[in-house]
Protein backbone atom coordinates (compact mmCIF):
# COMPACT_ATOMS: atom_id res chain seq x y z
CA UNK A 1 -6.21 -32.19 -1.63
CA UNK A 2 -6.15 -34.68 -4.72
CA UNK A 3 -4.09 -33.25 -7.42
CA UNK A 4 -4.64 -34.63 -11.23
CA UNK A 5 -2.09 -35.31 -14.01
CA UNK A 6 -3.36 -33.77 -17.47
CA UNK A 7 -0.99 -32.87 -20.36
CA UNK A 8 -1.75 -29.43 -19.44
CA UNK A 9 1.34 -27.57 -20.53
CA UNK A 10 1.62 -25.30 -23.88
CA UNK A 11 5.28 -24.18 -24.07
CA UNK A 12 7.46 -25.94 -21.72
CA UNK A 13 10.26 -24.21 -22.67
CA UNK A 14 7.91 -20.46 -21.06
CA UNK A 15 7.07 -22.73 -18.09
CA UNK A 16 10.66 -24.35 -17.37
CA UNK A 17 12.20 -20.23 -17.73
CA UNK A 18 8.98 -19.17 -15.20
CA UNK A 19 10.02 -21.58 -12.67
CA UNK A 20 13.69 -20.87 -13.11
CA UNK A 21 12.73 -17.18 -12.10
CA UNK A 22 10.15 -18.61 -9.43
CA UNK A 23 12.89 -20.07 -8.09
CA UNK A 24 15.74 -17.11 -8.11
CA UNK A 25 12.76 -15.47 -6.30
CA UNK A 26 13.27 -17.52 -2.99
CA UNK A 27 16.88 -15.94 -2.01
CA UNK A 28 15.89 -12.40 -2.84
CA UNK A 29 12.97 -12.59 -0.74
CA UNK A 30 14.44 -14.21 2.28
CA UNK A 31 17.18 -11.59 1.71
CA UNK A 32 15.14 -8.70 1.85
CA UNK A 33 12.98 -9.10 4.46
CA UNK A 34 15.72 -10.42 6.56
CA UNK A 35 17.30 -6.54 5.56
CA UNK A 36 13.99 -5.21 6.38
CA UNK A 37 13.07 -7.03 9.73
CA UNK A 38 16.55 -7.04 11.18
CA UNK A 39 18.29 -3.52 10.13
CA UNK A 40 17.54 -0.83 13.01
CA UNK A 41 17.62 2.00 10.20
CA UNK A 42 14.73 -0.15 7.93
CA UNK A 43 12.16 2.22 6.83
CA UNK A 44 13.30 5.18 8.47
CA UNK A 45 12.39 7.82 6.27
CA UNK A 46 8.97 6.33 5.92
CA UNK A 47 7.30 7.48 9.30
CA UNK A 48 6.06 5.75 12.29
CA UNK A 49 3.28 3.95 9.42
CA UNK A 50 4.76 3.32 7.04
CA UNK A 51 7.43 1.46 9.24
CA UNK A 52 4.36 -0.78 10.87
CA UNK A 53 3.59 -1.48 7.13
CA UNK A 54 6.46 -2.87 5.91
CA UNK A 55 7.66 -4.48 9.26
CA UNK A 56 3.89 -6.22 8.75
CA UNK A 57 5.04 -7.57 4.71
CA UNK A 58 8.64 -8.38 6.17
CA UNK A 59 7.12 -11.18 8.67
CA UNK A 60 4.90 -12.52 5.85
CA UNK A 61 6.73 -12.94 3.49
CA UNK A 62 9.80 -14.12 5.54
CA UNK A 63 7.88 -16.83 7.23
CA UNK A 64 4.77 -17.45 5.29
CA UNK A 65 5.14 -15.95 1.42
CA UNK A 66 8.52 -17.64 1.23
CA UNK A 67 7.38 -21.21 2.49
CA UNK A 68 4.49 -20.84 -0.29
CA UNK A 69 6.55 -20.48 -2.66
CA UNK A 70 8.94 -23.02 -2.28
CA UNK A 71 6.04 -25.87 -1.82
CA UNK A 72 4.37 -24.39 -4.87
CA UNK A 73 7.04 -24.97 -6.97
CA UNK A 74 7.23 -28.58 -5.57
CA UNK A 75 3.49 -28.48 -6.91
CA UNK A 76 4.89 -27.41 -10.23
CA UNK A 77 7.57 -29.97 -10.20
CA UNK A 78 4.84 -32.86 -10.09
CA UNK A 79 2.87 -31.45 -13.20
CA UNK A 80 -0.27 -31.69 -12.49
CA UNK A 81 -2.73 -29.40 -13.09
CA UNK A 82 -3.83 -27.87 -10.44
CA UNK A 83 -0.29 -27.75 -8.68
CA UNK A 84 0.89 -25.75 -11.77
CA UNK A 85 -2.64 -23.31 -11.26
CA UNK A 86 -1.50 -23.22 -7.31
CA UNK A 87 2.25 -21.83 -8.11
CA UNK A 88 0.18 -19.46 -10.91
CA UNK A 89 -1.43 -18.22 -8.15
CA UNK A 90 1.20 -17.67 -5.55
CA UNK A 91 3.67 -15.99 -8.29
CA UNK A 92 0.85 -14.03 -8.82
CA UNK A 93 0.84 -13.30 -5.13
CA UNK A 94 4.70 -12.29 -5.26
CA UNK A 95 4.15 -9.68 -7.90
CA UNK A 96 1.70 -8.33 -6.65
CA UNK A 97 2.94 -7.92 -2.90
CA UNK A 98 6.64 -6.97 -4.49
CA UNK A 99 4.70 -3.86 -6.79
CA UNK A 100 4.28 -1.88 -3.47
CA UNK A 101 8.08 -1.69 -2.44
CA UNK A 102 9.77 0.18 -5.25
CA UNK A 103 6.87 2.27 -5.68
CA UNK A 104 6.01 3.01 -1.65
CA UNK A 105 8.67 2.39 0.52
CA UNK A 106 11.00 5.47 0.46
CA UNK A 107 13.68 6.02 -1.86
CA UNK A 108 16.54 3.46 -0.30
CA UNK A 109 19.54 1.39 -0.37
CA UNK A 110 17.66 -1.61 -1.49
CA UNK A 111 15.91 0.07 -4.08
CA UNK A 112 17.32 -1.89 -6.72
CA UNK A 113 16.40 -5.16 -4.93
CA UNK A 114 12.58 -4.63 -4.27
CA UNK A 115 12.54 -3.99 -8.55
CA UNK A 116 14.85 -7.34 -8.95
CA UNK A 117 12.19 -9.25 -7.07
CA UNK A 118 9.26 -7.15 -8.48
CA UNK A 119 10.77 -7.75 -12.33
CA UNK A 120 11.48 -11.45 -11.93
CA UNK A 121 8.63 -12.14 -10.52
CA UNK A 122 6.41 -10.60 -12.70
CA UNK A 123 8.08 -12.25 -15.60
CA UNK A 124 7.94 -15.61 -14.29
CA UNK A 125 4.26 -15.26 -13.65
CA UNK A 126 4.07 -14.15 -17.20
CA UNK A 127 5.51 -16.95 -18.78
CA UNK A 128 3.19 -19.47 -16.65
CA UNK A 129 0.45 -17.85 -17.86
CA UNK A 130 1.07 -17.93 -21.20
CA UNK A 131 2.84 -21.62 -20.98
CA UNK A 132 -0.48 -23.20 -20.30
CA UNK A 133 -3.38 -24.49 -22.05
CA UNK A 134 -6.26 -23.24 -20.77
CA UNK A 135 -8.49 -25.70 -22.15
CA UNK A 136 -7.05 -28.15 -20.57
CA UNK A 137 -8.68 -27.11 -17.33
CA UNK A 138 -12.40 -27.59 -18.47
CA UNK A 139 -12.65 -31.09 -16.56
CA UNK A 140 -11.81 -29.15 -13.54
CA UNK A 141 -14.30 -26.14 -13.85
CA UNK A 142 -16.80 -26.92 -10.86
CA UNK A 143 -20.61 -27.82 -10.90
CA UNK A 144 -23.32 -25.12 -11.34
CA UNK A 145 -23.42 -25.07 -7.61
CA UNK A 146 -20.02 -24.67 -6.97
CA UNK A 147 -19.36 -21.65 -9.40
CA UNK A 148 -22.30 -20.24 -7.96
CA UNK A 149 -21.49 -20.32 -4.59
CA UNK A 150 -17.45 -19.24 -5.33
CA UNK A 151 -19.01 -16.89 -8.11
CA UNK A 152 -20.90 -15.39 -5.38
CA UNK A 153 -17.78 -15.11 -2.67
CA UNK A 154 -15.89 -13.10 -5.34
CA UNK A 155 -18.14 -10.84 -6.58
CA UNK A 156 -19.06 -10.14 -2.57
CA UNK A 157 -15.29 -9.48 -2.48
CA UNK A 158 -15.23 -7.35 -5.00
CA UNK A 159 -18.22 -5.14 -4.00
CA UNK A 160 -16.77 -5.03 -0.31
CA UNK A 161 -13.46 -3.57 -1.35
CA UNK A 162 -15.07 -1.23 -4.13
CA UNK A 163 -17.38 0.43 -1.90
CA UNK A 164 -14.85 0.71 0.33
CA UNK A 165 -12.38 2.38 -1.85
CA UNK A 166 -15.21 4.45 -3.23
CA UNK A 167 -16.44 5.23 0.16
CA UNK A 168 -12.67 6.65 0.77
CA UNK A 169 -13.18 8.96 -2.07
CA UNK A 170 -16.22 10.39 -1.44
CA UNK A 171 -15.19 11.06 2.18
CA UNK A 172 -12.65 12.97 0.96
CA UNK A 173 -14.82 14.90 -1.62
CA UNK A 174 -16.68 15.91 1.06
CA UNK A 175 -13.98 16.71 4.02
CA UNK A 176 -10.54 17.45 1.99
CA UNK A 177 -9.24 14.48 4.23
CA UNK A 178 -7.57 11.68 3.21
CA UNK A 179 -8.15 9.02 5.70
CA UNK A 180 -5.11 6.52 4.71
CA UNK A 181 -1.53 7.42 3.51
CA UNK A 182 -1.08 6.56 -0.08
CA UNK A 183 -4.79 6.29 -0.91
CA UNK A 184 -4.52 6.83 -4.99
CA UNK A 185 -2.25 4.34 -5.20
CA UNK A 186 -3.47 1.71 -3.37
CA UNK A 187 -7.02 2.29 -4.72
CA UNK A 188 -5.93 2.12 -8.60
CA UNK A 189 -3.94 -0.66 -7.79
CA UNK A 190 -6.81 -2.53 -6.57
CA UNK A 191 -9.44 -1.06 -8.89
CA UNK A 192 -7.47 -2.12 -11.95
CA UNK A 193 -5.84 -5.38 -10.91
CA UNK A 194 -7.62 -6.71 -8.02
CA UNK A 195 -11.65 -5.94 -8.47
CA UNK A 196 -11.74 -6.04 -11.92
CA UNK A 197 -10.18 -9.23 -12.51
CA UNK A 198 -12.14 -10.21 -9.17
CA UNK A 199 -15.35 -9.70 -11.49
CA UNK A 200 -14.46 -10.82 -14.55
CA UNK A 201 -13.28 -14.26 -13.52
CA UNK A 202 -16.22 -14.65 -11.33
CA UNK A 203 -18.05 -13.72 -14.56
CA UNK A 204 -16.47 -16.34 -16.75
CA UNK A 205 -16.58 -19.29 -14.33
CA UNK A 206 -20.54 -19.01 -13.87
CA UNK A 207 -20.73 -19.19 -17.79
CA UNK A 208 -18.30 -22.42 -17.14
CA UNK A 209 -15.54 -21.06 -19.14
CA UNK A 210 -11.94 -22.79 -18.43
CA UNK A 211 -10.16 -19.02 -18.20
CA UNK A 212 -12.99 -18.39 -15.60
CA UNK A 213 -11.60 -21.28 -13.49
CA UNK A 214 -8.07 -20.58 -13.94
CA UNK A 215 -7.91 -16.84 -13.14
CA UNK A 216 -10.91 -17.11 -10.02
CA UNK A 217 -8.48 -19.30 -8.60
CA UNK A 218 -5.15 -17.11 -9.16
CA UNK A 219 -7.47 -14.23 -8.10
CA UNK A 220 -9.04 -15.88 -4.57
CA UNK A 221 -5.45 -17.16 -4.02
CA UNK A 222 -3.75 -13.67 -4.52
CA UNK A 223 -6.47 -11.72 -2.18
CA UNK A 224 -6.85 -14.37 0.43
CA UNK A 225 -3.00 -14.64 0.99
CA UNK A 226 -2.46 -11.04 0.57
CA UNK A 227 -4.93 -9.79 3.57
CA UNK A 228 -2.64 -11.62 6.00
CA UNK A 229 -0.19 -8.93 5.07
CA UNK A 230 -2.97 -6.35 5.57
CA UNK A 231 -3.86 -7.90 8.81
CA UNK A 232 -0.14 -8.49 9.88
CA UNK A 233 0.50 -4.40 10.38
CA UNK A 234 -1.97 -4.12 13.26
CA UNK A 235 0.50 -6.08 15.71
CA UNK A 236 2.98 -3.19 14.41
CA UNK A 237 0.87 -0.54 14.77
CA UNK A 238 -0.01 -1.41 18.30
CA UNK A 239 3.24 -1.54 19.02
CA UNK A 240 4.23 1.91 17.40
CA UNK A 241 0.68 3.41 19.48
CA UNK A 242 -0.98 4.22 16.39
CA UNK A 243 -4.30 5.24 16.55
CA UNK A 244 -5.38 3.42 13.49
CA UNK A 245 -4.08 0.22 14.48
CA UNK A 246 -7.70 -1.74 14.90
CA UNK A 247 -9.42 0.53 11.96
CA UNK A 248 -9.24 -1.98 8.99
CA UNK A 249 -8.73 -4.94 10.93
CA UNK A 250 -12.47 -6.13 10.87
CA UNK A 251 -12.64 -5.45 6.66
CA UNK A 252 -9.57 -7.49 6.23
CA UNK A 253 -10.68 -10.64 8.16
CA UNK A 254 -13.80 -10.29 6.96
CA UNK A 255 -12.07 -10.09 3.22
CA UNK A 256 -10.09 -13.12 3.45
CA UNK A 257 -13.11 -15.17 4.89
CA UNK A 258 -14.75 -14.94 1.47
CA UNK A 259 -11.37 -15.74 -0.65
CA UNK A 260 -10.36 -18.67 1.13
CA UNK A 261 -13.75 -20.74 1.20
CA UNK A 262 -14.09 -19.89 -2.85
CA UNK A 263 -10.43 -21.49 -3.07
CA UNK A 264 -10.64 -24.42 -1.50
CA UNK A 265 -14.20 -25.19 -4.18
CA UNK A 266 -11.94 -24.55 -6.90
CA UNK A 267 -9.34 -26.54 -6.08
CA UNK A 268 -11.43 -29.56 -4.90
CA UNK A 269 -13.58 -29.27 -8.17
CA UNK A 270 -14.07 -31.84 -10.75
CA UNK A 271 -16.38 -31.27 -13.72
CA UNK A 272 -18.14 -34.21 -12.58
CA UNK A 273 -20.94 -32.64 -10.19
């Protein structure tokens, strides 16, 4: 992967705090998933599922979410564009991953840490965002058919996960079941901050717009990443004799096939097509 050098920075005193906090990140996470994957009273109170969950998002981020990280702010450290986009996206990743533990896991010891990560996090993502200049990234928005074919990816994404979610609801409309634990939150979670955005950046990059490139490829970068956690609770489950443990499987695979192809376009992409 070729990485360019533009003057792409806005406020480099909001990108040096962001990767400050990027950085403070690392410790917190290794910390608590260590807690999490190596304390025999982990996730007790959260049933024999909700223990398969969070064992699942322990290994991730322990050995894969932790390593991104750290080489994304190694990206940062070189300045170039899209290394600065890349640790965008995997901060972005963090926060989003860390919003599920102080709200889902059950009340706890660690309680305080799962908001320290969530709250830093989020903050240092925040001041990325807002440290760049976006328009700085037109050379890098792809050919016509590049954004199509990434355009395309997303928005099949997006519908995939939407019917889904909307295929939950109407289940239970119909039955009075709810088919997963913790349904309305995961849904509006996703709804608000994972298919719209999904649409909207796929939106803007067709029409070649530079905040079109820069938040498809936070958004393909969050979702792809994130369904290796999704995926990572079947070994869990299996092991726990869940019934559920294939159910989603097949979505999630099939979910992070269409994020990871529309990442790599973006990140290969020069104007220049």
């Amino acid at each position: 992967m070729s990485w360019v050098q533009p003057d792409n920075r806005k406020d480099s005193t909001g990108l040096n705090t962001a990767i400050i906090l990027s950085a403070i990140c690392i410790p917190l996470m290794i910390l608590q998933s260590t807690i999490g994957l190596t304390f025999s009273g982990s996730y007790a109170k959260d049933g024999a599922w909700g223990r398969a969950v969070w064992l699942g998002n322990d290994v991730v981020n322990l050995f894969i979410f932790t390593p991104l990280l750290l080489m994304a702010i190694l990206l940062f450290k070189r300045g170039s564009a899209k290394g600065i986009l890349f640790w965008l996206g995997v901060q972005a990743l963090i926060t989003y991953d860390y919003l599920y533990y102080p709200l889902a896991v059950a009340y706890d010891t660690y309680f305080l840490l799962y908001v320290a990560i969530l709250g830093i996090s989020f903050y240092s993502f925040i001041f990325g965002i807002t440290g760049i200049d976006f328009s700085k990234y037109d050379k890098l928005i792809p050919g016509k058919k590049s954004a199509v074919i990434a355009s395309g990816l997303m928005f099949t994404f997006a519908l995939i996960l939407g019917l889904m979610w909307t295929g939950l609801w109407v289940y239970y409309i119909f039955t009075g079941e709810e088919k997963q634990k913790g349904l309305a939150m995961i849904s509006t979670f996703d709804f608000i901050l994972i298919i719209t955005p999904m649409v909207l950046s796929a939106f803007w990059l067709l029409k070649g717009q530079a905040i079109g490139y820069v938040l498809s490829t936070i958004m393909t970068l969050v979702c792809g990443f994130y369904c290796l956690i999704l995926m990572a609770y079947t070994p869990f489950a299996l092991h726990a004799h869940l019934p559920d443990a294939w159910t989603m499987l097949p979505i999630w695979v099939l979910l992070c096939a269409l994020c990871f192809p529309a990442l790599m376009i973006l990140l290969k992409s020069r104007r220049s097509e």
